[in-house]
N, C-alpha and C. Protein backbone atom coordinates (compact mmCIF):
# COMPACT_ATOMS: atom_id res chain seq x y z
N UNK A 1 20.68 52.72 -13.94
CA UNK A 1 20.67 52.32 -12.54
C UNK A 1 19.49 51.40 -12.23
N UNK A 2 18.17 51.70 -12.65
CA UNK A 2 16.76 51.03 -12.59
C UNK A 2 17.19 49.53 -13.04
N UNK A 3 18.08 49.70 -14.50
CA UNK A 3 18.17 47.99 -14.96
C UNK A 3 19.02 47.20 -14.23
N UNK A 4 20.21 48.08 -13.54
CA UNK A 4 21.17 47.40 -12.47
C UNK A 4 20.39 46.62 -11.59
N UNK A 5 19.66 47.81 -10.65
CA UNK A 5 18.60 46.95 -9.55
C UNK A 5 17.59 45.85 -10.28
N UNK A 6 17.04 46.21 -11.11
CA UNK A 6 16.43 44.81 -11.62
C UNK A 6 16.84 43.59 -11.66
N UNK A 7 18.11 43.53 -12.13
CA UNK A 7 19.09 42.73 -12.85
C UNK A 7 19.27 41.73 -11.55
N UNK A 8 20.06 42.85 -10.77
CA UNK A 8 20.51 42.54 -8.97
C UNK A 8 19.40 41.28 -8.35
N UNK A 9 18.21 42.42 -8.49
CA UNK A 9 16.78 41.54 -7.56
C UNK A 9 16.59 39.77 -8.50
N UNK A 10 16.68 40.31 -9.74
CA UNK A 10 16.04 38.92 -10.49
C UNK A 10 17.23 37.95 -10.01
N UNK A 11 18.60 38.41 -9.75
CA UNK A 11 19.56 37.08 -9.81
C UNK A 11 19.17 36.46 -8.44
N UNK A 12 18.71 37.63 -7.54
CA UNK A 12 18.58 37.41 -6.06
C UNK A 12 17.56 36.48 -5.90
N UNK A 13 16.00 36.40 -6.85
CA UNK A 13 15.10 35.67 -6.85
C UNK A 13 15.28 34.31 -7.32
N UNK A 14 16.01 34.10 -8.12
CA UNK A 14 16.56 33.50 -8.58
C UNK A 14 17.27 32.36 -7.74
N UNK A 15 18.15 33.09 -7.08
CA UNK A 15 19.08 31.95 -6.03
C UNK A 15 18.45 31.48 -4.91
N UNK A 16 17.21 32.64 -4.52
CA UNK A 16 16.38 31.98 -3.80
C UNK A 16 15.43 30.59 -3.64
N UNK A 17 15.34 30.75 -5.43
CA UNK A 17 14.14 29.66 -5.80
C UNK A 17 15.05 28.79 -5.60
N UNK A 18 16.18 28.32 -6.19
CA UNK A 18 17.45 27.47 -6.12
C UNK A 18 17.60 26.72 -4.85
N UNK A 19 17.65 28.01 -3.88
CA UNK A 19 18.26 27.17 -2.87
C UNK A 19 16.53 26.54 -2.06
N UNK A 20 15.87 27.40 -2.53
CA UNK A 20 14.46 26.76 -1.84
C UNK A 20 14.22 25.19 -2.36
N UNK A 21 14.23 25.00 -3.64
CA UNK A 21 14.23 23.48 -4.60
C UNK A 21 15.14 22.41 -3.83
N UNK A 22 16.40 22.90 -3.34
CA UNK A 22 17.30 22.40 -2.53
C UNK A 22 16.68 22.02 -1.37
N UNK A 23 16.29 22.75 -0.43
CA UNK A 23 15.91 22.59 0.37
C UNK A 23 14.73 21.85 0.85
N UNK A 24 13.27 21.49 -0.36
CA UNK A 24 13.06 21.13 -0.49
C UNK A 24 13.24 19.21 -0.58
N UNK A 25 14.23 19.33 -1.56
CA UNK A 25 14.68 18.13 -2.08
C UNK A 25 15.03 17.42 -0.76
N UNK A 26 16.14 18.07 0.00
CA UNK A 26 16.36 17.39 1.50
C UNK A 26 15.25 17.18 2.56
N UNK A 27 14.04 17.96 1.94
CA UNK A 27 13.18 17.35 3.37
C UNK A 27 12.27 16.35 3.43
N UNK A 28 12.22 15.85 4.29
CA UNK A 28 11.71 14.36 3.73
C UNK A 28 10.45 14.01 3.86
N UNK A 29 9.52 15.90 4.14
CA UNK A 29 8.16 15.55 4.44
C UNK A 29 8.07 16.04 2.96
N UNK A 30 8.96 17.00 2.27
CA UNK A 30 8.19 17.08 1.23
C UNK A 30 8.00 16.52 -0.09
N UNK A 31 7.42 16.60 -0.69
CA UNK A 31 6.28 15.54 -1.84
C UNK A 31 6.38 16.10 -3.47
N UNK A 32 7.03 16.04 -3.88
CA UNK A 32 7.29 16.33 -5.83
C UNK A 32 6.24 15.95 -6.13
N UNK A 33 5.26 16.99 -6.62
CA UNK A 33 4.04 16.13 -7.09
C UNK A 33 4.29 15.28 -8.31
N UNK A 34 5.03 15.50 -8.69
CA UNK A 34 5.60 14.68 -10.50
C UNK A 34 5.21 13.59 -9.88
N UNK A 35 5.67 13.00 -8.58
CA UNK A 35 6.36 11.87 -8.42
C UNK A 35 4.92 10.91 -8.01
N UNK A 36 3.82 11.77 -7.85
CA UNK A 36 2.64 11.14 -7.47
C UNK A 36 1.74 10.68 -8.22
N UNK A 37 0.98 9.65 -8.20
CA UNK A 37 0.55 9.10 -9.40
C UNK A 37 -1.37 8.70 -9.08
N UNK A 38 -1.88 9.24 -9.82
CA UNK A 38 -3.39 9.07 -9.38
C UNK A 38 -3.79 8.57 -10.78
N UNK A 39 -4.19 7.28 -10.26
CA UNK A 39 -5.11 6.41 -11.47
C UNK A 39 -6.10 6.26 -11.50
N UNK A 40 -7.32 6.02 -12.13
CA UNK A 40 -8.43 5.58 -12.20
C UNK A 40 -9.19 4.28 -12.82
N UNK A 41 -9.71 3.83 -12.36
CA UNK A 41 -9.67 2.40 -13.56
C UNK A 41 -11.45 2.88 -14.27
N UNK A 42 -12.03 1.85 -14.73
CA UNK A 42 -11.52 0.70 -15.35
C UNK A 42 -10.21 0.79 -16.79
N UNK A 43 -9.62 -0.61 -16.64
CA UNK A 43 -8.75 -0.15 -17.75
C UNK A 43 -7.43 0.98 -18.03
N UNK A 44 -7.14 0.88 -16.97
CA UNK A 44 -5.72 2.02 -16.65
C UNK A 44 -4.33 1.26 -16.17
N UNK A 45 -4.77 0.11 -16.09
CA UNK A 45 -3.18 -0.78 -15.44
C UNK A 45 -2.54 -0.60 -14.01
N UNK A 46 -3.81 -0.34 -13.17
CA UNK A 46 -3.68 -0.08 -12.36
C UNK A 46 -2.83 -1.19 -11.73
N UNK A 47 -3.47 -2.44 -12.05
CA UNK A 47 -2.51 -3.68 -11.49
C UNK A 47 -1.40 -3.42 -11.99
N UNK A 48 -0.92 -3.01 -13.11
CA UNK A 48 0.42 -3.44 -13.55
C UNK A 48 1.32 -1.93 -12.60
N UNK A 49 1.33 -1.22 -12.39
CA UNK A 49 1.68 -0.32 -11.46
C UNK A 49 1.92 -0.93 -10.00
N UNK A 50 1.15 -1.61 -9.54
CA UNK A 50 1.18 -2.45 -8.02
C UNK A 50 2.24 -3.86 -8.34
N UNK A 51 1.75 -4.34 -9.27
CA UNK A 51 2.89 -5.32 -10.02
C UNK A 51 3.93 -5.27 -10.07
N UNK A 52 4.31 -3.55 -10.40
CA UNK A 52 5.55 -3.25 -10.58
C UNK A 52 6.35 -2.86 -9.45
N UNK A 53 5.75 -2.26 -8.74
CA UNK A 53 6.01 -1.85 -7.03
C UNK A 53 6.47 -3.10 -6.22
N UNK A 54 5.67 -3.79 -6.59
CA UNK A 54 5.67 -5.12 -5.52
C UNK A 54 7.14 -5.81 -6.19
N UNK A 55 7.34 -6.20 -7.94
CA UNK A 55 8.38 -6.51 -7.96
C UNK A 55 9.86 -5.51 -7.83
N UNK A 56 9.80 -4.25 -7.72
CA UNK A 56 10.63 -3.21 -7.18
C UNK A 56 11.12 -3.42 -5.37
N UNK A 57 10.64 -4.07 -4.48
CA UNK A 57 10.60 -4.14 -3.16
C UNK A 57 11.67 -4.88 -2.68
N UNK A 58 12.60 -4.16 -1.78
CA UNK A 58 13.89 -4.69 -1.30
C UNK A 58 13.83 -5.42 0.13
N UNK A 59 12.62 -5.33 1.03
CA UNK A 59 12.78 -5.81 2.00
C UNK A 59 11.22 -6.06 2.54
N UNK A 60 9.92 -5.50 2.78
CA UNK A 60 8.76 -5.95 2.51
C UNK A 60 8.06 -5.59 1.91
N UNK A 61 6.98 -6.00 1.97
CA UNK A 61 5.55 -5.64 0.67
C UNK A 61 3.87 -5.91 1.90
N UNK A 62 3.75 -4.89 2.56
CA UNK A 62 2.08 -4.96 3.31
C UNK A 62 1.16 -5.29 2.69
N UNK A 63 0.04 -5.88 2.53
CA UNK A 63 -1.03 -5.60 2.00
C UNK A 63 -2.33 -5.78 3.48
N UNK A 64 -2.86 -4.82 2.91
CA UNK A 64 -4.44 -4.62 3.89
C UNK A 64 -5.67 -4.26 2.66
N UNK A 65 -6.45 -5.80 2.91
CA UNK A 65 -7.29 -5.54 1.76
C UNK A 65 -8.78 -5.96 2.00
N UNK A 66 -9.55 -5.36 1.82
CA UNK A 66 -11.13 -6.18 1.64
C UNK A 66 -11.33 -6.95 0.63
N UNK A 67 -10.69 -6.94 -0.41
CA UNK A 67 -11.56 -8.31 -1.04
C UNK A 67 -9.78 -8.81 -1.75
N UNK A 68 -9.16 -9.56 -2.27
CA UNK A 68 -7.93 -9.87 -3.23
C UNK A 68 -8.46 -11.04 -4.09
N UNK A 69 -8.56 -10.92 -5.57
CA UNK A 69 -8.72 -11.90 -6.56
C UNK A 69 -8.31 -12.11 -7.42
N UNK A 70 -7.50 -10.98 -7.37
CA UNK A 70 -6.33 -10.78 -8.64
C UNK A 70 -5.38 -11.75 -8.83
N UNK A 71 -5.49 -12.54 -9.59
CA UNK A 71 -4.34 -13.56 -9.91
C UNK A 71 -2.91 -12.90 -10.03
N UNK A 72 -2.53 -11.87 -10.90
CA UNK A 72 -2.08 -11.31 -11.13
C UNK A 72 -0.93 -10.62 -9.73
N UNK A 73 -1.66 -9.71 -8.99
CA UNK A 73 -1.18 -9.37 -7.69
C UNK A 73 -0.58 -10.46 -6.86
N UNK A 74 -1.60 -11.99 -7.09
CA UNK A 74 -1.18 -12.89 -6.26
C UNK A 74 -0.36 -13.38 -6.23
N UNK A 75 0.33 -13.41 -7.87
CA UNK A 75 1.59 -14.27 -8.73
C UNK A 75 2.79 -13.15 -8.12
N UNK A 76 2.20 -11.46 -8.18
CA UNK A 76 3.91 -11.08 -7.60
C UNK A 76 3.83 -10.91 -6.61
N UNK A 77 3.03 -11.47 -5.51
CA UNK A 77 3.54 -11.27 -4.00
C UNK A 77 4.17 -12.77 -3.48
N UNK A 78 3.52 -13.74 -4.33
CA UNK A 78 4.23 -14.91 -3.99
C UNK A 78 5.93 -14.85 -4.78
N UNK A 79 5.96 -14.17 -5.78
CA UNK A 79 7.24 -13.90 -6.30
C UNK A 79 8.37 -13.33 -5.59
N UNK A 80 7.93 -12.19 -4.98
CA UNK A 80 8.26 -11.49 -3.72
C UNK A 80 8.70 -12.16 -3.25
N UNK A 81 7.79 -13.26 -2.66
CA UNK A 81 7.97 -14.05 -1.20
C UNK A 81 8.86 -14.84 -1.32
N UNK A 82 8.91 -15.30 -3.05
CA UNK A 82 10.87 -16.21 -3.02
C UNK A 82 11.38 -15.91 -3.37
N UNK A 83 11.59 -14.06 -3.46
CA UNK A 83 13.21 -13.42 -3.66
C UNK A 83 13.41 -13.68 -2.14
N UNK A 84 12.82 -13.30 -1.45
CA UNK A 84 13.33 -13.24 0.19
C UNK A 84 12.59 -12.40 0.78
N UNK A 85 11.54 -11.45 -0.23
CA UNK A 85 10.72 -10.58 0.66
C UNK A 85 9.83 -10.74 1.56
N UNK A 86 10.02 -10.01 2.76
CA UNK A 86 8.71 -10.64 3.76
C UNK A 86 7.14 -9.82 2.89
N UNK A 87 6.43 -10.95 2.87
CA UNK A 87 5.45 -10.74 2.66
C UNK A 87 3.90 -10.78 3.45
N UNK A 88 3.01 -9.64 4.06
CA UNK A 88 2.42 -10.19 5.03
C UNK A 88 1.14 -9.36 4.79
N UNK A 89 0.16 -10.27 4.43
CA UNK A 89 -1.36 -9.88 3.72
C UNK A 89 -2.48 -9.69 5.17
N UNK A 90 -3.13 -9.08 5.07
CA UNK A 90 -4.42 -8.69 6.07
C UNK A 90 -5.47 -8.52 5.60
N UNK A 91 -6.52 -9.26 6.05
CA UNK A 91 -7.63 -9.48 4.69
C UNK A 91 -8.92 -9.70 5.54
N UNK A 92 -9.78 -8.96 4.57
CA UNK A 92 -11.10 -9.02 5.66
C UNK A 92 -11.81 -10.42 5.80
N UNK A 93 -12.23 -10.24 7.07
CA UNK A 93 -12.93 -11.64 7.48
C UNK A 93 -13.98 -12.23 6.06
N UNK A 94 -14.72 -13.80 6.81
CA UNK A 94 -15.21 -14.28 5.61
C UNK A 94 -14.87 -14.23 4.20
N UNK A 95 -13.57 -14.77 3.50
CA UNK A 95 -13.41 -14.56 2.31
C UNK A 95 -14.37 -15.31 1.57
N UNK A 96 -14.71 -14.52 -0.17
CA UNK A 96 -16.14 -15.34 -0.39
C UNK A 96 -14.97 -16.67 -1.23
N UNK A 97 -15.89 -17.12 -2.15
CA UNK A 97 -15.33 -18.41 -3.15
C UNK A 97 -14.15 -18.09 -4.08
N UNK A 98 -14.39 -16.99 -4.60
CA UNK A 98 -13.58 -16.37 -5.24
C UNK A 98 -12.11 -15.99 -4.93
N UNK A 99 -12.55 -15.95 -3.95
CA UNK A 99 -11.34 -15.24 -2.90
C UNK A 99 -10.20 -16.45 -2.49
N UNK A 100 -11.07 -17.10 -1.45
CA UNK A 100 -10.15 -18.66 -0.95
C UNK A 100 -9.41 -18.61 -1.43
N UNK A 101 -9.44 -19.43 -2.51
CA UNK A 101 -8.69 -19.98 -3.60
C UNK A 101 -6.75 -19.29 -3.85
N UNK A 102 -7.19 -17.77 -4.04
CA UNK A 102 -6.43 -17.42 -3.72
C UNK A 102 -5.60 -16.70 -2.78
N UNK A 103 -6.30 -16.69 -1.86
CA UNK A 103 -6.05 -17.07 -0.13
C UNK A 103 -5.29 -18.38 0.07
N UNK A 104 -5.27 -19.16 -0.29
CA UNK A 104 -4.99 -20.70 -0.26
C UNK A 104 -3.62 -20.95 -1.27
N UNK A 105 -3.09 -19.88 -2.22
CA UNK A 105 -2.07 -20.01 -3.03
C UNK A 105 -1.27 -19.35 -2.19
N UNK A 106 -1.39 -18.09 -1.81
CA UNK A 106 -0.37 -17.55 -1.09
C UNK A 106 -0.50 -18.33 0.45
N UNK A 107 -1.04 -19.20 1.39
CA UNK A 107 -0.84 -19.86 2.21
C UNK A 107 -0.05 -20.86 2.22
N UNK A 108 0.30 -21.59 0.54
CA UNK A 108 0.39 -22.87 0.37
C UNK A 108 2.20 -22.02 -0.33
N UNK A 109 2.28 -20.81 -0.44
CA UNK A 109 3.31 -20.34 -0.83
C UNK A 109 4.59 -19.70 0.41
N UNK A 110 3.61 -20.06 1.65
CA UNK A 110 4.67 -19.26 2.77
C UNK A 110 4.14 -18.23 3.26
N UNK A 111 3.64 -17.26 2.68
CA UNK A 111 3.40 -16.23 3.25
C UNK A 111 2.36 -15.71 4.27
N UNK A 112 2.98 -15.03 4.85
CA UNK A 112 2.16 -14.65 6.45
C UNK A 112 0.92 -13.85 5.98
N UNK A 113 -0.41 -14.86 6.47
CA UNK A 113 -1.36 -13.59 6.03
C UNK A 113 -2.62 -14.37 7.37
N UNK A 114 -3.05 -13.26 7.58
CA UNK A 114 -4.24 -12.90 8.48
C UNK A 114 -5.71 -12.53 8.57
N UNK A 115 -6.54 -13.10 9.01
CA UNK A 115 -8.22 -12.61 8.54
C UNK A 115 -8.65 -11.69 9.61
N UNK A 116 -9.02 -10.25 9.37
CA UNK A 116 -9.26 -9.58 10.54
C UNK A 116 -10.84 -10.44 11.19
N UNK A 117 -10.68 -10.58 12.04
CA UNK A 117 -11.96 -11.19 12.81
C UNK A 117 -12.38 -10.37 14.02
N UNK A 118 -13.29 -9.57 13.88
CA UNK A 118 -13.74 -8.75 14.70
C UNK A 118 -14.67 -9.20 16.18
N UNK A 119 -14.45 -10.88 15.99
CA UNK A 119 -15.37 -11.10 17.69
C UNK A 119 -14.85 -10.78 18.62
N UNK A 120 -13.81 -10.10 19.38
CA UNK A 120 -12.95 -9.43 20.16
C UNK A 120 -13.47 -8.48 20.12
N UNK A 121 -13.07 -7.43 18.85
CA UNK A 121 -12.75 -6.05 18.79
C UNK A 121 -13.47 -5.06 19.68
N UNK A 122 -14.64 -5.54 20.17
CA UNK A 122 -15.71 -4.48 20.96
C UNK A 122 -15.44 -4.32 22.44
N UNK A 123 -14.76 -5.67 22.85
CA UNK A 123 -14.28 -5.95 24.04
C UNK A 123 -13.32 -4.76 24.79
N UNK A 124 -12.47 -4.86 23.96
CA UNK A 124 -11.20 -3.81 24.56
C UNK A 124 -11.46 -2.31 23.61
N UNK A 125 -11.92 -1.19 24.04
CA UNK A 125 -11.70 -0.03 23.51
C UNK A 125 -10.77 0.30 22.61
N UNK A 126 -9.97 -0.06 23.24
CA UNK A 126 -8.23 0.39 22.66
C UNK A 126 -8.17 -0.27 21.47
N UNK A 127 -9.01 -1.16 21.36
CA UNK A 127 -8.41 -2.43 19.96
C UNK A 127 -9.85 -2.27 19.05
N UNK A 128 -10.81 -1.61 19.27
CA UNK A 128 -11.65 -1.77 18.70
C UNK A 128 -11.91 -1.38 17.54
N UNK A 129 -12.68 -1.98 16.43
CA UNK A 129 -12.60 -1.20 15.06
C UNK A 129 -13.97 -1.56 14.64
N UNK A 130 -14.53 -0.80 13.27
CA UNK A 130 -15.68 -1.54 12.86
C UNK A 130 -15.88 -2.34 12.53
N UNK A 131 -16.75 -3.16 12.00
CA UNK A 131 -17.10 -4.79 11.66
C UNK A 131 -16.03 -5.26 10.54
N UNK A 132 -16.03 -4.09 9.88
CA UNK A 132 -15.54 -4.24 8.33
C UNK A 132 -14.07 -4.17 7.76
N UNK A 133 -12.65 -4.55 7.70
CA UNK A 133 -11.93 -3.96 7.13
C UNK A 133 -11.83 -4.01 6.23
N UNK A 134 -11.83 -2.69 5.63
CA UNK A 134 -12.26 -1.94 4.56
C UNK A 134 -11.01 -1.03 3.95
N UNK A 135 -9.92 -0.96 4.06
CA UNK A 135 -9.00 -0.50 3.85
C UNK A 135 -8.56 -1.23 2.42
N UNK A 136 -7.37 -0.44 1.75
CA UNK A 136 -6.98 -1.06 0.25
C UNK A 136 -5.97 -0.64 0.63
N UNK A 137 -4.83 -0.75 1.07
CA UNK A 137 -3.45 -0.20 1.18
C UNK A 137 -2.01 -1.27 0.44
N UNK A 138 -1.51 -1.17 -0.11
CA UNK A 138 0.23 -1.69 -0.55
C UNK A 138 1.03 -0.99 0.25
N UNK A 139 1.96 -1.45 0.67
CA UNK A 139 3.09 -0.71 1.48
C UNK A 139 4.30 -1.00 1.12
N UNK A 140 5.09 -0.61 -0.09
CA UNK A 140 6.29 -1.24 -0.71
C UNK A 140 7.72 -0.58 0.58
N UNK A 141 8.46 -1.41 1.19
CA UNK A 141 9.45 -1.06 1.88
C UNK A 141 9.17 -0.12 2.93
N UNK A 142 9.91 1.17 3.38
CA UNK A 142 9.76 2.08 4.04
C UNK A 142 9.20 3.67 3.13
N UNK A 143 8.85 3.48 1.97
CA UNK A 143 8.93 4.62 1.07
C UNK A 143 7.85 4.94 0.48
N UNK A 144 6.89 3.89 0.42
CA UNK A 144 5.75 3.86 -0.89
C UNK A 144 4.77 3.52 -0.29
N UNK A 145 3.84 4.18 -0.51
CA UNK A 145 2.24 3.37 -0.07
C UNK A 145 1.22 3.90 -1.20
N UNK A 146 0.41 2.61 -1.61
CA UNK A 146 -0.60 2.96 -2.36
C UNK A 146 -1.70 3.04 -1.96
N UNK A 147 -2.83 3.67 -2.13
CA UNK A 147 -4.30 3.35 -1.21
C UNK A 147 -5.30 3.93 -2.17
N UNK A 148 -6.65 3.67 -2.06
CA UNK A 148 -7.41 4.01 -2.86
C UNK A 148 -8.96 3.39 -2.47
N UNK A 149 -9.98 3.35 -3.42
CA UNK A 149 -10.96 2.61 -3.39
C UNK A 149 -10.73 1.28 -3.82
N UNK A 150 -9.73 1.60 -4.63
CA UNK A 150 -9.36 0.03 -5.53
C UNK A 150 -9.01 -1.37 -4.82
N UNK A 151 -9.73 -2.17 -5.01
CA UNK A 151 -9.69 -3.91 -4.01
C UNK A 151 -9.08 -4.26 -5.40
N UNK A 152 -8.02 -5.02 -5.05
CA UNK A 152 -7.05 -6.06 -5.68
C UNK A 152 -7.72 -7.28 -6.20
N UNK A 153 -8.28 -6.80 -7.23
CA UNK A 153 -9.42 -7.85 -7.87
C UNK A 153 -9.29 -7.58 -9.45
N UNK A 154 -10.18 -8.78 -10.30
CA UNK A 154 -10.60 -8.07 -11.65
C UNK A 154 -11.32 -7.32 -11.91
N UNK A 155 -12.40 -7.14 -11.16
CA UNK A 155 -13.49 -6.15 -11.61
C UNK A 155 -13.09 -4.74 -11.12
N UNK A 156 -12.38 -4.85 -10.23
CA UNK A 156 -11.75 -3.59 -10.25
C UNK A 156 -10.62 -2.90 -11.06
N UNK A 157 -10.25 -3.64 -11.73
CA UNK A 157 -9.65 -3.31 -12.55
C UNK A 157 -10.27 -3.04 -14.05
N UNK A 158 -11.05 -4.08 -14.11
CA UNK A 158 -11.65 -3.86 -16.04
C UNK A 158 -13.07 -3.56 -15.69
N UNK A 159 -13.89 -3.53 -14.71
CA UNK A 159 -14.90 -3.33 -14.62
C UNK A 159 -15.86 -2.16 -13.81
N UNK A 160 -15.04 -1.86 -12.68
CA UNK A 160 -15.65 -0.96 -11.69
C UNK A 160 -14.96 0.53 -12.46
N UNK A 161 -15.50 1.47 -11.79
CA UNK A 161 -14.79 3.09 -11.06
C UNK A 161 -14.24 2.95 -10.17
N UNK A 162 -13.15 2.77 -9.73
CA UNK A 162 -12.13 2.88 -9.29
C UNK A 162 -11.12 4.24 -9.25
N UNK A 163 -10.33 3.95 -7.63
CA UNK A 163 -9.26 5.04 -7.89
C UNK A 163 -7.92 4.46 -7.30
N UNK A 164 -7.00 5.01 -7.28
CA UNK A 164 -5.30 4.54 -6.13
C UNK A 164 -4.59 5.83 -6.51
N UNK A 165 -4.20 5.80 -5.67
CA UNK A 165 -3.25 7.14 -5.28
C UNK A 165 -1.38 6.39 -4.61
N UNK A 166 -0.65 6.49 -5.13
CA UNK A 166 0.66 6.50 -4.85
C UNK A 166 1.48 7.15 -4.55
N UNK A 167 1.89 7.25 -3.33
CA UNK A 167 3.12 8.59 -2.90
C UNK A 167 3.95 7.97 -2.37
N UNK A 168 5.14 8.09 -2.98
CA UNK A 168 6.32 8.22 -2.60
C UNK A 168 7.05 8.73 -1.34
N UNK A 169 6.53 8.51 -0.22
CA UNK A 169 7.01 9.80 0.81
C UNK A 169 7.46 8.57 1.78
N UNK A 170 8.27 9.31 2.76
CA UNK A 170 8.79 7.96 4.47
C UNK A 170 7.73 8.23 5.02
N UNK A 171 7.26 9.66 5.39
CA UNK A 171 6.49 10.73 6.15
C UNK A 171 5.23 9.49 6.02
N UNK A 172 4.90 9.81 5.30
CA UNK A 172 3.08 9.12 4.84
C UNK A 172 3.59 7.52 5.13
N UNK A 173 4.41 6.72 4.43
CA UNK A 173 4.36 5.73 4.71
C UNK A 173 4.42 4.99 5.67
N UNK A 174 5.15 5.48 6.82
CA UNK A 174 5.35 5.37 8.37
C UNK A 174 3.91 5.40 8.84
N UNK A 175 3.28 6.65 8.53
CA UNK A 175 2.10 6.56 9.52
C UNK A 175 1.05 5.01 8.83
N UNK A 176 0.91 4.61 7.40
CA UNK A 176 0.23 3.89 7.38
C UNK A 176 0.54 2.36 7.77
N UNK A 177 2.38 2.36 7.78
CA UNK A 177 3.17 0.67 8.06
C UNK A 177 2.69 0.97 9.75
N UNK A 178 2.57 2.17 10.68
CA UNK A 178 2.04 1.93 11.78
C UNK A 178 0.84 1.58 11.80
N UNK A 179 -0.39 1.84 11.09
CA UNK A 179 -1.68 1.17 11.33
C UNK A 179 -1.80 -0.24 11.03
N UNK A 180 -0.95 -0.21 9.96
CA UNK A 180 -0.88 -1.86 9.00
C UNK A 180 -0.63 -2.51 10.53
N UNK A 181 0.87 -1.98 11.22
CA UNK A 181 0.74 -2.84 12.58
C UNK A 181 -0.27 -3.26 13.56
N UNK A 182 -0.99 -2.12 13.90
CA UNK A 182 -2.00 -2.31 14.62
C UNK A 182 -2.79 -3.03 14.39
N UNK A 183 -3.23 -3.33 13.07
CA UNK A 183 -4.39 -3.97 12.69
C UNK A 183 -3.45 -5.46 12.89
N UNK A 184 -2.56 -6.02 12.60
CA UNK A 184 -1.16 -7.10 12.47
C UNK A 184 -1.71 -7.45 13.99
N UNK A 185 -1.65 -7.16 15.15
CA UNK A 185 -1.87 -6.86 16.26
C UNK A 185 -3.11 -7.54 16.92
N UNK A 186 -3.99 -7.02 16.62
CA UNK A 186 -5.31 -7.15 17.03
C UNK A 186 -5.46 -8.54 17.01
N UNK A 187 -6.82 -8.38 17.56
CA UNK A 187 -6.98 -10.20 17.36
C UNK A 187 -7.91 -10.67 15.83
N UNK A 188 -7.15 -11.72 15.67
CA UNK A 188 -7.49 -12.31 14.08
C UNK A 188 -7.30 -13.28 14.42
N UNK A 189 -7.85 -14.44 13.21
CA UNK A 189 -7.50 -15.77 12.98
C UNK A 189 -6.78 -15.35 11.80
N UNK A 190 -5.73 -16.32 12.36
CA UNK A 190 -4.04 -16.37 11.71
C UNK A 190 -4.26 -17.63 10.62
N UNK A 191 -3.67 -17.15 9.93
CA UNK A 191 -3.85 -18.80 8.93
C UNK A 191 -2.28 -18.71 8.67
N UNK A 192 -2.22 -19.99 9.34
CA UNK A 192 -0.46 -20.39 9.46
C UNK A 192 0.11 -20.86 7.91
N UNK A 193 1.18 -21.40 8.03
CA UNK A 193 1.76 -21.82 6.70
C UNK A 193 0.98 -22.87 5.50
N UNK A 194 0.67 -23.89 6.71
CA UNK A 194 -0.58 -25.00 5.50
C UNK A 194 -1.86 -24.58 6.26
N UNK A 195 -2.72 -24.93 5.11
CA UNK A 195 -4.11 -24.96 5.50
C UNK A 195 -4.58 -25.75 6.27
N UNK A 196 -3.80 -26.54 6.92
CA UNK A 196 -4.32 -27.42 8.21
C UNK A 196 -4.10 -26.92 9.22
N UNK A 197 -3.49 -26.10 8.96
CA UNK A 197 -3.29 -25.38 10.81
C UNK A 197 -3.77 -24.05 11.04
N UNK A 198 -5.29 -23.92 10.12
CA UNK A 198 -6.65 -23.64 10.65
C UNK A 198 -6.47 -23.14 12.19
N UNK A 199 -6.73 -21.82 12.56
CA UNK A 199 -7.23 -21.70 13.78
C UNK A 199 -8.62 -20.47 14.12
């Protein structure tokens, strides 16, 4: 009788876990850790992971970055940008020498990108932020966001300590494609399609 009830309870635990995994699976806050991916650089391919994301992307690709020098990153967002993907970069004010340049490929490629410029920001409460944007975010579609310490550069990749974190979730990605907006928002100097139309 003892092994009956055992038998009974284990199938019972059993269908529980089942239908819990199920249930799981349908909800869309929750997170498979399998599915999460934490890198560290130097030397981990961290680019080639963002590389791969970016060429995986069915409809846009965010970026919010403090520094971008990565040739590499730059080649697949302009790639992106002539499958048909909207592509739309946010990048901290003053880019140095390094930077331009390729600031100036993806300008000269179409794509919508923006310098946060903070001489506003103190003005209006509501819009205000610190001097600095300082954020590292990818935002592949509605599904994926990457973020980390990691700036879209070389030395962050073969040279610094570095980190990026990737999750897969709507949940998470929503809240950060809403800040990406806000910051989209604010006041910046816009750098239009050619570099002559400087504002």
């Amino acid at each position: 009788m003892r092994i009956l009830i055992y038998l009974l309870i284990s199938i019972l635990l059993v269908s529980c876990d089942n239908a819990s995994d199920q249930i799981k699976e349908n909800d869309e806050n929750w997170i498979n850790v399998s599915d999460i991916k934490v890198l560290f650089s130097p030397k981990n391919n961290i680019d080639l992971l963002m590389i791969n994301k970016i060429g995986e992307a069915k409809r846009e690709v965010c970026v919010a970055i403090f520094d971008l020098t990565s040739e590499k990153i730059k080649d697949a967002l302009i790639e992106a940008h002539k499958r048909g993907i909207l592509v739309r970069v946010y990048n901290d004010k003053n880019p140095g020498p390094h930077e331009q340049p390729i600031l100036d490929e993806l300008i000269d490629a179409g794509i919508s990108l923006k310098i946060a410029d903070p001489k506003y920001w103190n003005e209006n409460p509501e819009n205000s932020f610190f001097s600095i944007m300082h954020n590292k975010i990818l935002i592949i579609d509605d599904h994926t966001v990457m973020t980390g310490s990691y700036n879209f550069t070389k030395n962050a990749e073969s040279n610094n300590r570095e980190n990026i974190i990737m999750i897969p979730n709507k949940i998470i990605t929503e809240k950060f494609y809403k800040q990406f907006n806000i910051y989209w928002k604010n006041p910046w100097k816009q750098i239009l399609q050619t570099k002559k139309s400087i504002v």
